[in-house]
Protein backbone atom coordinates (compact mmCIF):
# COMPACT_ATOMS: atom_id res chain seq x y z
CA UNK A 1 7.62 -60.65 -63.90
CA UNK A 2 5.65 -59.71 -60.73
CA UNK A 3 2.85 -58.08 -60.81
CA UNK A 4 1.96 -54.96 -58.80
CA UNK A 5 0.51 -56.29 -55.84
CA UNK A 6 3.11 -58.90 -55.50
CA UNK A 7 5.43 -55.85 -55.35
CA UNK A 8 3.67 -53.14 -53.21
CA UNK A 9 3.00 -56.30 -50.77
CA UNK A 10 7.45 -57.24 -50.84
CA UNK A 11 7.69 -53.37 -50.21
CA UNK A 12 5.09 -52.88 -47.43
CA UNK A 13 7.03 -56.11 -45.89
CA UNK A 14 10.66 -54.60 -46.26
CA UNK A 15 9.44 -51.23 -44.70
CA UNK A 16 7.54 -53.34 -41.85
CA UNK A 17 10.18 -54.94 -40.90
CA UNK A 18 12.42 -51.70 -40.98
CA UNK A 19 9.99 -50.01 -38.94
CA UNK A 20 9.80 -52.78 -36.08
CA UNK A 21 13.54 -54.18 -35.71
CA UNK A 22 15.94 -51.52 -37.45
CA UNK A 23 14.01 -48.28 -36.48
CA UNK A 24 13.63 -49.15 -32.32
CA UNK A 25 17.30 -49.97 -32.37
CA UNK A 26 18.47 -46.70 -34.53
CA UNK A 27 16.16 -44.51 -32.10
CA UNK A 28 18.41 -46.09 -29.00
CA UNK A 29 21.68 -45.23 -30.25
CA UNK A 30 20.54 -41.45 -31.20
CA UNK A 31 19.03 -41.17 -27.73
CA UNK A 32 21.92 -42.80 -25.72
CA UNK A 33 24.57 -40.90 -28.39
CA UNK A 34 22.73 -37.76 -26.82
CA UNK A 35 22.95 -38.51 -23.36
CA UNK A 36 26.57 -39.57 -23.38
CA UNK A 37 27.52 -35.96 -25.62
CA UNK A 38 25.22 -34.22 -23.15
CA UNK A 39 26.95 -35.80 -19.98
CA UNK A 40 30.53 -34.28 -21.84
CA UNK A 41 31.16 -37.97 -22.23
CA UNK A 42 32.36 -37.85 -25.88
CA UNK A 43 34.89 -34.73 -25.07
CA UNK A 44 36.93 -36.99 -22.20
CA UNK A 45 36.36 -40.21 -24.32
CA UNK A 46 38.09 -38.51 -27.41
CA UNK A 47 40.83 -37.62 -25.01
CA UNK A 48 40.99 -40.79 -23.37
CA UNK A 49 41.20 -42.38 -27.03
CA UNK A 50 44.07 -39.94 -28.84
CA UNK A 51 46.42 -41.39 -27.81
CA UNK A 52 45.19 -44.43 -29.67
CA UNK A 53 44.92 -42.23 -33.01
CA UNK A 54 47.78 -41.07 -32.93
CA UNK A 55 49.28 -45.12 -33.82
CA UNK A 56 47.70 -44.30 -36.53
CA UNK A 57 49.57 -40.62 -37.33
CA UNK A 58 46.30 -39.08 -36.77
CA UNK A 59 45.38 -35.77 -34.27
CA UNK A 60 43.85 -36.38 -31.44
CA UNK A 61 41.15 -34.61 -32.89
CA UNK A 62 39.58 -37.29 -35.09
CA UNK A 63 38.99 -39.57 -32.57
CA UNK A 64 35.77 -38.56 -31.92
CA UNK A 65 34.62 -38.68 -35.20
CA UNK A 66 35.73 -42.11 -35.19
CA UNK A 67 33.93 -43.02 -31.08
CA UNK A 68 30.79 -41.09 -32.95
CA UNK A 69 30.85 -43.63 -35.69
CA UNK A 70 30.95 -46.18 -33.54
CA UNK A 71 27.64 -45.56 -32.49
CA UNK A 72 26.27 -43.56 -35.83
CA UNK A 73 28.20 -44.01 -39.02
CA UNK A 74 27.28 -40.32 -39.64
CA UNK A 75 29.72 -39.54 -36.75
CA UNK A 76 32.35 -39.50 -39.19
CA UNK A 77 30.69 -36.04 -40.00
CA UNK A 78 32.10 -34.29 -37.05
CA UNK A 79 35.15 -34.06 -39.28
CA UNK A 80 33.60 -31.60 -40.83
CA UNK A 81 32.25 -29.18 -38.08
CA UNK A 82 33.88 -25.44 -37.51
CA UNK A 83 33.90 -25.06 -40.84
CA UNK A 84 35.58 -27.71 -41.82
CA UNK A 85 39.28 -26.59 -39.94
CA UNK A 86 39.80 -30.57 -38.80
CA UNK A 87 39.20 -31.70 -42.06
CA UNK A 88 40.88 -29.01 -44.20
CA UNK A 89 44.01 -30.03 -41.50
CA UNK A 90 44.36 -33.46 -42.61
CA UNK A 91 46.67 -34.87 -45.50
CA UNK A 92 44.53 -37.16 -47.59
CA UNK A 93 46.43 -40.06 -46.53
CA UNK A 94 45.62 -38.78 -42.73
CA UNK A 95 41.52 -38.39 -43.71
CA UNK A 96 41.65 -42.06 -45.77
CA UNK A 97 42.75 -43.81 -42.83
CA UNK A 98 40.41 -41.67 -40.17
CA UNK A 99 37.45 -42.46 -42.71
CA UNK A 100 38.65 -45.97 -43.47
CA UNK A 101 38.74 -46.63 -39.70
CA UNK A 102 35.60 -44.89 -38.76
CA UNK A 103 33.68 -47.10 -40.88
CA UNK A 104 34.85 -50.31 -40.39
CA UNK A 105 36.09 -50.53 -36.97
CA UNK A 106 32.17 -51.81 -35.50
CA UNK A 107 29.64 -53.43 -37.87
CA UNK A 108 26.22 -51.75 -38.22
CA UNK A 109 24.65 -51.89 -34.38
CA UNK A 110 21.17 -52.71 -36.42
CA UNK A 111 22.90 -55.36 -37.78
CA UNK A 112 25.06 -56.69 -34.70
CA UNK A 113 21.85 -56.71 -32.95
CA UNK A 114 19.93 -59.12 -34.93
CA UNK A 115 23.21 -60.91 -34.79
CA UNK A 116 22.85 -61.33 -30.99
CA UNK A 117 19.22 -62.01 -31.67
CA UNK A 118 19.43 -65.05 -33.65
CA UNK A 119 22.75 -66.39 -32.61
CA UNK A 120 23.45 -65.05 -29.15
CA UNK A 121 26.09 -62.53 -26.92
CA UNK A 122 28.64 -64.91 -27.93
CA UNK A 123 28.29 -64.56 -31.95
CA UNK A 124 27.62 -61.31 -31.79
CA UNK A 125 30.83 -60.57 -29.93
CA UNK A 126 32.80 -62.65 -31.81
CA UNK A 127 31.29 -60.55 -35.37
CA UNK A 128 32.48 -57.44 -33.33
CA UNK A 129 35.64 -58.66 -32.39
CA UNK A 130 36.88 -60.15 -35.79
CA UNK A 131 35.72 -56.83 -37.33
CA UNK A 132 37.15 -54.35 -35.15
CA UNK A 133 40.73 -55.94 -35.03
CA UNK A 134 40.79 -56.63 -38.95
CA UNK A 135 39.85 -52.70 -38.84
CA UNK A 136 42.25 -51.82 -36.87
CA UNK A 137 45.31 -54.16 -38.31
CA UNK A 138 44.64 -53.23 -41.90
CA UNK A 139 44.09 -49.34 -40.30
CA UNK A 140 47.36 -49.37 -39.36
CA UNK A 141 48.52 -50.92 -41.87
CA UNK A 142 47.21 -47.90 -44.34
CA UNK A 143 49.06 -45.46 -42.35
CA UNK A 144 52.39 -47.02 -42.45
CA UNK A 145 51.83 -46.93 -46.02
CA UNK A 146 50.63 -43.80 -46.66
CA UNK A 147 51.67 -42.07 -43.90
């Protein structure tokens, strides 16, 4: 068993590292996330991208819970907003696959980041790519089904 210090020393490491390579990154996203909703980017970006949801037999107004979630897994939380009148609007086969897709269509951006890091653009696109179109085939996939 390890002792104490062995653990408070494996803890202070895991929260060092946290603080110096996920933290930066995380800080990034919420500020460019921001800018871009500031700007009215997510509004024409969610209209731009319904007609892509709706493959999927979903509103147009979930896509930008799923664009949030692309850059903040919490985006999926806009779902939620005005008391809940999107999400009280979808069929529970409608909010699996908008949930389903919002967290699976892009890795973690920590994560894809110290992807690109250690292995380069290349990997790191290829992680992305292979994610996002197993998301989105197995996305659609759910809806025909349940749908």
């Amino acid at each position: 068993m390890p002792s104490g210090r062995a653990v408070l020393w494996r803890v202070g490491a895991v929260i060092e590292q946290f603080l110096l390579q996920a933290m930066p990154i995380f800080l990034v996203l919420c500020f460019v996330s921001a800018l871009i909703e500031h700007a009215g980017g997510m509004t024409a970006l969610s209209r731009v991208l319904g007609a892509g949801v709706r493959l999927f037999h979903l509103p147009e107004e979930a896509s930008l819970a799923v664009v949030l979630s692309v850059l903040r897994k919490d985006g999926m939380l806009l779902l939620n907003t005005s008391n809940g009148v999107l999400l009280r609007s979808l069929s529970a086969g409608q909010l699996f696959v908008t949930v389903y897709l919002a967290s699976t269509l892009t890795p973690c951006l920590v994560t894809l980041a110290a992807v690109r890091r250690e292995l380069g653009w290349r990997a790191a696109g290829a992680v992305a790519g292979r994610q996002a179109l197993t998301s989105v085939v197995s996305a659609w996939l759910f809806s025909q089904l349940v749908l």
